[in-house]
C-alpha atoms as a PDB file:
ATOM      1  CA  UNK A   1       0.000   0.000   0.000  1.00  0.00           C
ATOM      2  CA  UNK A   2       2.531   2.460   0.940  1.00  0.00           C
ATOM      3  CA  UNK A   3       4.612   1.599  -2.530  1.00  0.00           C
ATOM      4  CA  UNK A   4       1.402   2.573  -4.425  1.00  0.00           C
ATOM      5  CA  UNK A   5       0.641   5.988  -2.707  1.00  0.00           C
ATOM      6  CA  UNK A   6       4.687   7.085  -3.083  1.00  0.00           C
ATOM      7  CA  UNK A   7       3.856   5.950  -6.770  1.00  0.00           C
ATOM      8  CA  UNK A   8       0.486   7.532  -6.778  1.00  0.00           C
ATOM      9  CA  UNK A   9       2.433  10.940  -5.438  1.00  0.00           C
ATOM     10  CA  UNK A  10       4.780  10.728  -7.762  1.00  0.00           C
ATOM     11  CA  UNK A  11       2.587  10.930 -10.514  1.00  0.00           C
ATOM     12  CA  UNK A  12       0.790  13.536  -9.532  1.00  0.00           C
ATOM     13  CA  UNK A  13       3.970  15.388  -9.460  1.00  0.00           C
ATOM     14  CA  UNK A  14       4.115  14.392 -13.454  1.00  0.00           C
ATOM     15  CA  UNK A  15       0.852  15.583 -13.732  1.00  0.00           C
ATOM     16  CA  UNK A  16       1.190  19.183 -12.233  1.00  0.00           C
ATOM     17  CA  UNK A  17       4.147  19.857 -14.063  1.00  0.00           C
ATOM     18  CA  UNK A  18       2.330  18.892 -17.383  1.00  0.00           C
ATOM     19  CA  UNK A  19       1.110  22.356 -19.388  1.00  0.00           C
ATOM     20  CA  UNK A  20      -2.563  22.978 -20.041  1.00  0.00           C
ATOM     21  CA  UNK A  21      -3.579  24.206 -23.250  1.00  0.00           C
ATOM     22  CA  UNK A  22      -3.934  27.930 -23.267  1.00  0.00           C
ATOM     23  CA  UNK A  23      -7.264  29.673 -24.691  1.00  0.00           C
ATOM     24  CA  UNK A  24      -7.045  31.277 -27.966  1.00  0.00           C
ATOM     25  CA  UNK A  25      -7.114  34.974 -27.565  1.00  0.00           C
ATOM     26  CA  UNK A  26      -7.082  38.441 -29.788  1.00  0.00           C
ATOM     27  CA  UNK A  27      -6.038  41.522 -29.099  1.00  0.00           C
ATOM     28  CA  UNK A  28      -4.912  44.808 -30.205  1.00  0.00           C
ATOM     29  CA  UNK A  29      -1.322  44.412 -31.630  1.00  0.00           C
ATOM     30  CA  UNK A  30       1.211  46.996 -32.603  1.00  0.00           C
ATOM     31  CA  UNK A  31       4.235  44.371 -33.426  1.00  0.00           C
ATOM     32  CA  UNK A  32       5.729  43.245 -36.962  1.00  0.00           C
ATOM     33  CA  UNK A  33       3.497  41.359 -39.379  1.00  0.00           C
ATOM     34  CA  UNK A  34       3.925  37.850 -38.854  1.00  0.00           C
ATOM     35  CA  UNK A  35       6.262  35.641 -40.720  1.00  0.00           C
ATOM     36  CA  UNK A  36       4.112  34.519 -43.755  1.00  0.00           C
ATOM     37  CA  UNK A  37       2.250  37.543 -45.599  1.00  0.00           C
ATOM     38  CA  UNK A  38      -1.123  36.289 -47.566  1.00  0.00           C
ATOM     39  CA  UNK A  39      -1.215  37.716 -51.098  1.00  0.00           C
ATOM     40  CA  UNK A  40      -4.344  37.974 -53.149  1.00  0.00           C
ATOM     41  CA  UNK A  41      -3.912  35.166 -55.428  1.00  0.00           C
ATOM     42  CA  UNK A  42      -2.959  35.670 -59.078  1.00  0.00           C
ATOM     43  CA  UNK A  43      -3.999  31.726 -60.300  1.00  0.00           C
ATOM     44  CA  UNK A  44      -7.344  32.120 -59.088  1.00  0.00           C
ATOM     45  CA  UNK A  45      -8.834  35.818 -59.728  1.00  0.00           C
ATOM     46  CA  UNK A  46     -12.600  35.403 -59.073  1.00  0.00           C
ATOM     47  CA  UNK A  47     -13.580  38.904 -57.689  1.00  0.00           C
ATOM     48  CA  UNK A  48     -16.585  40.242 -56.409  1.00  0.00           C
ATOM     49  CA  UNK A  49     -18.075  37.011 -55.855  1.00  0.00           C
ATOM     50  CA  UNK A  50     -18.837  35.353 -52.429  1.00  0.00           C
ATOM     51  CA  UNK A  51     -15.484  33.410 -52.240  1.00  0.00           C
ATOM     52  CA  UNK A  52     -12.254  34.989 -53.411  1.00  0.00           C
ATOM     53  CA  UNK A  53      -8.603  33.465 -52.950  1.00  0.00           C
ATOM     54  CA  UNK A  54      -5.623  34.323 -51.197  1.00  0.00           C
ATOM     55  CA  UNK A  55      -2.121  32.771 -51.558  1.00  0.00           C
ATOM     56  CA  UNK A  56       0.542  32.386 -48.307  1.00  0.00           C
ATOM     57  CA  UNK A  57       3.209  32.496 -51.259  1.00  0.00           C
ATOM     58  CA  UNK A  58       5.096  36.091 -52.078  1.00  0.00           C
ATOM     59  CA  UNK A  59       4.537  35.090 -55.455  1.00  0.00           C
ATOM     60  CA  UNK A  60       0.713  35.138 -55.320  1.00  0.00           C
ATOM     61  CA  UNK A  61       1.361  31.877 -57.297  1.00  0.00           C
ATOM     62  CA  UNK A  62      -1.389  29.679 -55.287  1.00  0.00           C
ATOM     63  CA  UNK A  63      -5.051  29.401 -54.464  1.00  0.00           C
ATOM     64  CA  UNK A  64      -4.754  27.849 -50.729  1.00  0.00           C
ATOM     65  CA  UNK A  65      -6.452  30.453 -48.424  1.00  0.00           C
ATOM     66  CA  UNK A  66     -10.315  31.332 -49.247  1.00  0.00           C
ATOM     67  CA  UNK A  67     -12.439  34.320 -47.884  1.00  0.00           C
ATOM     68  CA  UNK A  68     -15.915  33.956 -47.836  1.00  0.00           C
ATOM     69  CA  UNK A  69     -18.487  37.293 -47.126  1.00  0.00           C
ATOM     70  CA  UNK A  70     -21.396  37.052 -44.994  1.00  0.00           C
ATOM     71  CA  UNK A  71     -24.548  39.436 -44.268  1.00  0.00           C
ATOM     72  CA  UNK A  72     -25.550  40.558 -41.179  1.00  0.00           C
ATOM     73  CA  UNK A  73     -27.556  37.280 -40.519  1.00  0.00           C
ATOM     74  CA  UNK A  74     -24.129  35.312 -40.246  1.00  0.00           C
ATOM     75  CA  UNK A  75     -26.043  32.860 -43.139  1.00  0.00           C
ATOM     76  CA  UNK A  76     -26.253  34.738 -46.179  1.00  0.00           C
ATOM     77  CA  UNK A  77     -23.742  34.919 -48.372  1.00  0.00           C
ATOM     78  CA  UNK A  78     -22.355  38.720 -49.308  1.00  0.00           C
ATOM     79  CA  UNK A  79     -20.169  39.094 -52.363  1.00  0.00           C
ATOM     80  CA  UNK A  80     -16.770  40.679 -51.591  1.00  0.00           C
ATOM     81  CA  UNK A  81     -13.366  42.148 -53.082  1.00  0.00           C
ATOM     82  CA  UNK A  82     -10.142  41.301 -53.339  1.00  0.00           C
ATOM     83  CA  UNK A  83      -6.897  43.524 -54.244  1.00  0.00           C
ATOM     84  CA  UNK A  84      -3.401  43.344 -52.501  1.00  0.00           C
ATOM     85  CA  UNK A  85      -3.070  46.483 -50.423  1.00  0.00           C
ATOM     86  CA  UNK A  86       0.877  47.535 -49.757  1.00  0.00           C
ATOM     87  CA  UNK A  87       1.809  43.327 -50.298  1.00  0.00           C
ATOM     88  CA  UNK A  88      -0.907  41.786 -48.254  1.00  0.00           C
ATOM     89  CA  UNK A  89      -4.601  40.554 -49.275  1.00  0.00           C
ATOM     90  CA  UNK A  90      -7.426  43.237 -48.355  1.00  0.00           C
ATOM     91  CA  UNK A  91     -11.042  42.306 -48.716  1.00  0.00           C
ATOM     92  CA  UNK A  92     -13.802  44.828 -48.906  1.00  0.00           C
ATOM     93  CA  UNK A  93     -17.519  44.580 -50.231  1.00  0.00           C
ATOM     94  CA  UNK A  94     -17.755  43.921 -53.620  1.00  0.00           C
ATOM     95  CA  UNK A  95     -18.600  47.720 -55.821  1.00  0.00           C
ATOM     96  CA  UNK A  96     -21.410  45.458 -57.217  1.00  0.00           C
ATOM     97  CA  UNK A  97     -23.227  45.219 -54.386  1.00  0.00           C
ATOM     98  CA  UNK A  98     -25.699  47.438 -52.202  1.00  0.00           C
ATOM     99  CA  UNK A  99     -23.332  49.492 -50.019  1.00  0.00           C
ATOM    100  CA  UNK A 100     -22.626  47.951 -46.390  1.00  0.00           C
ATOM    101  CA  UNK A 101     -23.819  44.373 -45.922  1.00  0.00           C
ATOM    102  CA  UNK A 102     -20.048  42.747 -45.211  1.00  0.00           C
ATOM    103  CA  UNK A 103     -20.396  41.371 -41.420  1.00  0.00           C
ATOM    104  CA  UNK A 104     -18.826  38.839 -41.448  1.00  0.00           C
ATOM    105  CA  UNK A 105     -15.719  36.680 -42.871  1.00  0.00           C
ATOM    106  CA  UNK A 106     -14.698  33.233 -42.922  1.00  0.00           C
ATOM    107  CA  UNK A 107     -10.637  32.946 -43.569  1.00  0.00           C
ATOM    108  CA  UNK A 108      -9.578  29.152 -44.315  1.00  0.00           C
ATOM    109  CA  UNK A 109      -5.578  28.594 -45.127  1.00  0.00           C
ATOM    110  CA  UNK A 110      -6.821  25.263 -46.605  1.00  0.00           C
ATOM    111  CA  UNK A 111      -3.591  23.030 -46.714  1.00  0.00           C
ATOM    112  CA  UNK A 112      -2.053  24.244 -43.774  1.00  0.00           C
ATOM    113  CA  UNK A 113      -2.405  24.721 -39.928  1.00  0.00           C
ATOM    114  CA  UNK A 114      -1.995  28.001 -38.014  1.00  0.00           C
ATOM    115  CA  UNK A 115      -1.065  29.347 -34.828  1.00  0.00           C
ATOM    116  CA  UNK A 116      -1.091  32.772 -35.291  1.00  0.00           C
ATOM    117  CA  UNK A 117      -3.185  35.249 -37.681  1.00  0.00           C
ATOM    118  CA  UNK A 118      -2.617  39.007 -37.814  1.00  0.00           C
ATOM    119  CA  UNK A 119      -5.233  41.092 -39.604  1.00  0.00           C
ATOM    120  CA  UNK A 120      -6.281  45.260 -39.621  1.00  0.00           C
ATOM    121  CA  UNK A 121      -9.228  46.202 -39.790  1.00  0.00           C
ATOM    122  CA  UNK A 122     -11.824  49.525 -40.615  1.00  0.00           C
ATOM    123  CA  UNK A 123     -15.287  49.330 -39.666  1.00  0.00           C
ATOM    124  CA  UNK A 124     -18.379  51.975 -41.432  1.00  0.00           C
ATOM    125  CA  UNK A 125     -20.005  52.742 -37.982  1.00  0.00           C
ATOM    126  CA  UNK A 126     -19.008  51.918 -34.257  1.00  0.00           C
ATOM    127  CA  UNK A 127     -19.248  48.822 -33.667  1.00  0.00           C
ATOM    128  CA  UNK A 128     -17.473  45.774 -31.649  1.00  0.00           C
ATOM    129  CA  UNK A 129     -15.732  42.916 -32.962  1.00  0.00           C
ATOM    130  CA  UNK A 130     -15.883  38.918 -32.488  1.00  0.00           C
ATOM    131  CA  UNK A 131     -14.088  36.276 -33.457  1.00  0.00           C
ATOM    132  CA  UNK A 132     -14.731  32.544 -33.559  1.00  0.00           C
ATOM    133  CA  UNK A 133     -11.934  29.461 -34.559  1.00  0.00           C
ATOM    134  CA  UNK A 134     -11.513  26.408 -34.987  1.00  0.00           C
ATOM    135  CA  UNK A 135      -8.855  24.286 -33.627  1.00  0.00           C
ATOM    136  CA  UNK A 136      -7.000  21.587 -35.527  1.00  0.00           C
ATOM    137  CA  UNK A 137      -8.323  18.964 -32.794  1.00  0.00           C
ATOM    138  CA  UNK A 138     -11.730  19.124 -34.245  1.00  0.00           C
ATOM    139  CA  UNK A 139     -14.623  20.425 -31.735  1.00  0.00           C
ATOM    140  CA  UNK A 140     -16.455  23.115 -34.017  1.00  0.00           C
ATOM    141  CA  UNK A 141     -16.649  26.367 -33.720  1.00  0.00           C
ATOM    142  CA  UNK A 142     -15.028  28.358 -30.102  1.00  0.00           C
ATOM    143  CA  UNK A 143     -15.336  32.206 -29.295  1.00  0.00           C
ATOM    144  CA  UNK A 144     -12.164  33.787 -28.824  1.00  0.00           C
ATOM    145  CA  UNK A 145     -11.983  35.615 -25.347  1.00  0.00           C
ATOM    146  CA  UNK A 146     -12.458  38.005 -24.526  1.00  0.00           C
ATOM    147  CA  UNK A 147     -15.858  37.081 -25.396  1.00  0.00           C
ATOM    148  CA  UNK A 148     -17.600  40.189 -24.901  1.00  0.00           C
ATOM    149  CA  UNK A 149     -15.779  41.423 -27.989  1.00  0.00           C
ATOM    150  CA  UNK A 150     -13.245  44.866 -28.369  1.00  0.00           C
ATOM    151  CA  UNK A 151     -15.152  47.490 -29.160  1.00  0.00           C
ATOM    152  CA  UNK A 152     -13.886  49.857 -32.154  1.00  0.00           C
ATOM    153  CA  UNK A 153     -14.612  53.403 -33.708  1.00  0.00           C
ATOM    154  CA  UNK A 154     -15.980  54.293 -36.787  1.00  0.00           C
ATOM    155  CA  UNK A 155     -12.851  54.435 -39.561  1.00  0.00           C
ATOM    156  CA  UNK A 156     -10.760  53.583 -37.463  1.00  0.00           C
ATOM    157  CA  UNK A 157      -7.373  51.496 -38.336  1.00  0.00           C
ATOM    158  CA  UNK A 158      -6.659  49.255 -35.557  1.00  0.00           C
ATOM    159  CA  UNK A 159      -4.608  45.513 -35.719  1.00  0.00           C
ATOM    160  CA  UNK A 160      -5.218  42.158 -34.100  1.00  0.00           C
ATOM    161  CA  UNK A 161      -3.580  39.221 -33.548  1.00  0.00           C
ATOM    162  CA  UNK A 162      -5.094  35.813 -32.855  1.00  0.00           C
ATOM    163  CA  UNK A 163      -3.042  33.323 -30.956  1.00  0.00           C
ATOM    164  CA  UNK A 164      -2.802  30.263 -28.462  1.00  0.00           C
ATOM    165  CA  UNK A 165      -3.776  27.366 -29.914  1.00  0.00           C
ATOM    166  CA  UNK A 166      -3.219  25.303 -33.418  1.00  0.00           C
ATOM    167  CA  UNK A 167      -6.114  26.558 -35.794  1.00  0.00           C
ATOM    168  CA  UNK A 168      -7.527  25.360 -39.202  1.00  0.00           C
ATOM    169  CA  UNK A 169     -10.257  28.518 -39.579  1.00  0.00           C
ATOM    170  CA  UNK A 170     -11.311  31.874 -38.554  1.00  0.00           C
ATOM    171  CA  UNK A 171     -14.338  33.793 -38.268  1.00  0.00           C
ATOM    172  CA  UNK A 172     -14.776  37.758 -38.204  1.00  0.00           C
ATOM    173  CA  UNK A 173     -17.869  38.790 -37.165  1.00  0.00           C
ATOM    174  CA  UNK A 174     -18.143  42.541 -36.410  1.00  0.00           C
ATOM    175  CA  UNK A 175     -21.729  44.725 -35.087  1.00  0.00           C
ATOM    176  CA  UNK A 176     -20.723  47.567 -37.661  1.00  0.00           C
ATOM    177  CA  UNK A 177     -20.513  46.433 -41.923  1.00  0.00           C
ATOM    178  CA  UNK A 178     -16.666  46.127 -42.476  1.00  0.00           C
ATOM    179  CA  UNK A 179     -15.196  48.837 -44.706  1.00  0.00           C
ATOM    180  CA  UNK A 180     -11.660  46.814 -44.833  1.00  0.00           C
ATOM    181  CA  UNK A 181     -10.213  44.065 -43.724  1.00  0.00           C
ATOM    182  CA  UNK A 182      -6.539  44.007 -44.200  1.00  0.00           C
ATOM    183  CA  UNK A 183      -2.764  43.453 -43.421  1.00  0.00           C
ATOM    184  CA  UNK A 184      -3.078  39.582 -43.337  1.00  0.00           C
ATOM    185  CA  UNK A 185      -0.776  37.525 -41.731  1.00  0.00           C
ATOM    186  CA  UNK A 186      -0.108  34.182 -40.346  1.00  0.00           C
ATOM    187  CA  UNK A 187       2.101  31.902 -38.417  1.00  0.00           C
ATOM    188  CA  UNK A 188       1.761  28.623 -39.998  1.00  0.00           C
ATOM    189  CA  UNK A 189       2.294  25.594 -38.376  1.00  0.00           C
ATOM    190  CA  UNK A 190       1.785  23.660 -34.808  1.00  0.00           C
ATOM    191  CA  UNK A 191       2.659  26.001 -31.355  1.00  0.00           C
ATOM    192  CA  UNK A 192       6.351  24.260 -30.483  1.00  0.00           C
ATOM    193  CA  UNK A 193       6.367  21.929 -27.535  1.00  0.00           C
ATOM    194  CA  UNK A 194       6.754  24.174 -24.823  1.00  0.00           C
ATOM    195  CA  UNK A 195      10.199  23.993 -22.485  1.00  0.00           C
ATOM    196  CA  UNK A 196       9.864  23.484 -19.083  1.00  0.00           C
ATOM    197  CA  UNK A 197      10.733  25.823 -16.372  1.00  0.00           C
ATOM    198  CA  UNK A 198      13.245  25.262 -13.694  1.00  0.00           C
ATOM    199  CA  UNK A 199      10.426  24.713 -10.973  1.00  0.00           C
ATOM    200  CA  UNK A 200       9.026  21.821 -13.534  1.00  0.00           C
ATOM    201  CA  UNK A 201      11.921  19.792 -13.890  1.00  0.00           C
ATOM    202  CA  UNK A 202      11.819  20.280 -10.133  1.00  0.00           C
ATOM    203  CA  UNK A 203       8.401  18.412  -9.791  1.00  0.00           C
ATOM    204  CA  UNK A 204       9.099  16.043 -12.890  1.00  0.00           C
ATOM    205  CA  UNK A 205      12.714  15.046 -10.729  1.00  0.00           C
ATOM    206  CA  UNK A 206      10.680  14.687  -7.750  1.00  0.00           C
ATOM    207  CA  UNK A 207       8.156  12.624  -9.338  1.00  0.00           C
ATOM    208  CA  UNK A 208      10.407  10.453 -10.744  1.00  0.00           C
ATOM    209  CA  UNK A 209      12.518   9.616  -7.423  1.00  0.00           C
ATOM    210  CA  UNK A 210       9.347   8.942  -5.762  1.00  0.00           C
ATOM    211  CA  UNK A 211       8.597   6.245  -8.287  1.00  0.00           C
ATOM    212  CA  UNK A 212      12.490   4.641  -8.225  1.00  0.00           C
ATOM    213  CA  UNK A 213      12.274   4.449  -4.242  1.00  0.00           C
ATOM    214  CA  UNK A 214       9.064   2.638  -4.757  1.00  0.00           C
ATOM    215  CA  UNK A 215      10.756   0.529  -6.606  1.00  0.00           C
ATOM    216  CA  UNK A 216      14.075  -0.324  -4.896  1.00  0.00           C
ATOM    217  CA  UNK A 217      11.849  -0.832  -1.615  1.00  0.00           C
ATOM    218  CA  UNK A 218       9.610  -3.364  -3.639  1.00  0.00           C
ATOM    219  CA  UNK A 219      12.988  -5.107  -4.933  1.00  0.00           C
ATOM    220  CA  UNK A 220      14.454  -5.236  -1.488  1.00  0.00           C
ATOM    221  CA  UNK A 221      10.962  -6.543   0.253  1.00  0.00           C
ATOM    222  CA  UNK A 222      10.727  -9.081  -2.486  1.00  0.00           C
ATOM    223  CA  UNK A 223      14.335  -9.892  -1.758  1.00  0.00           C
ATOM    224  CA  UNK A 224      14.341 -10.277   2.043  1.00  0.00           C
ATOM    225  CA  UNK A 225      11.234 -12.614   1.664  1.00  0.00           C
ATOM    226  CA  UNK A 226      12.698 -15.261  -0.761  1.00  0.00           C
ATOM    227  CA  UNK A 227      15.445 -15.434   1.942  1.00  0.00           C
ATOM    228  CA  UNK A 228      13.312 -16.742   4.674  1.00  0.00           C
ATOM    229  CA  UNK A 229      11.696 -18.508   2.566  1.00  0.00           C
ATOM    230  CA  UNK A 230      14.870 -20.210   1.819  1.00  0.00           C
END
């Protein structure tokens, strides 16, 4: 009994030291653009429809992110615009339609992961913004926190970043129509294994001495037995 609770304790040890996964957050950012600009795509040019293409290539030589436009409703469909604004990919509502029904936008880098995704943008009124992901470990659609949105003036320019977990797809959703949405970039790939801090490998050590003098009491029990029995 007492070998299994030193076990049981070291463990736990294990287990405290292990990281949780962090939430995904946004907020206001006023650092570099991330380390892969997307590029409206020059090998698929469909414009002012309800899907247009981006590339993650400087060449624009790719079709592999897609923006879709929604209406207020978060349902209907909204035709939108694509250009490349000073390098990256900026999306407004499409000239052909009825002036401010953009919402909402659905970003999808379609062959790759992501841990990061910068973007700028302008809305027509006041308004606040929202937005949704979904992780690469499946589970549907998750609010960002803060949940209660950021709130944002009319015209103004102001940058995000989204960040903390390993995403497949993002959703925009803003109270005000969006005038631009901008400055995209991404961090592609898996977050890196995290390193652990001194006070970790302090628990994981401990944890792991608990368990080998469980074990070298066990041996020596085990030993002292088979003696008498002999």
């Amino acid at each position: 009994m007492r070998r299994v609770l030193m076990a049981a304790t070291a463990a736990a040890a294990i287990g405290i030291a292990t990281p949780a996964s962090a939430a995904v957050t946004f907020s206001t950012y006023n650092g570099p653009d991330l380390a892969t600009a997307i590029k409206a795509s020059t090998t698929n040019t469909a414009n002012d429809v309800t899907r247009v293409y981006g590339c993650t290539q400087n060449n624009g030589a790719c079709a592999n992110v897609t923006f879709d436009g929604l209406r207020q409703n978060m349902a209907t469909p909204e035709a939108i615009h694509i250009t490349d604004g000073a390098g990256f990919a900026a999306i407004s509502d499409a000239p052909t339609n009825a002036t401010n029904q953009l919402y909402g936008l659905v970003i999808d880098i379609t062959n790759f992961d992501f841990n990061q995704y910068m973007f700028s943008i302008q809305m027509v009124n006041d308004g606040t913004l929202f937005v949704y992901y979904a992780l690469a470990s499946g589970g549907g659609w998750n609010l960002a926190s803060p949940t209660g949105g950021i709130a944002q003036s009319a015209n103004a320019n102001v940058d995000y970043i989204l960040q903390g977990d390993t995403m497949t797809q993002i959703l925009i959703y803003s109270t005000s129509p969006i005038k631009l949405f901008k400055q995209n970039s991404v961090t592609l790939g898996s977050i890196p294994a995290p390193v652990p801090e001194p006070a970790t490998w302090a628990l994981m050590l401990l944890g792991f001495g608990g368990i080998g003098m469980a074990l070298r009491r066990g041996r020596r029990r085990s030993k002292q037995t088979l003696m008498q029995i002999a």
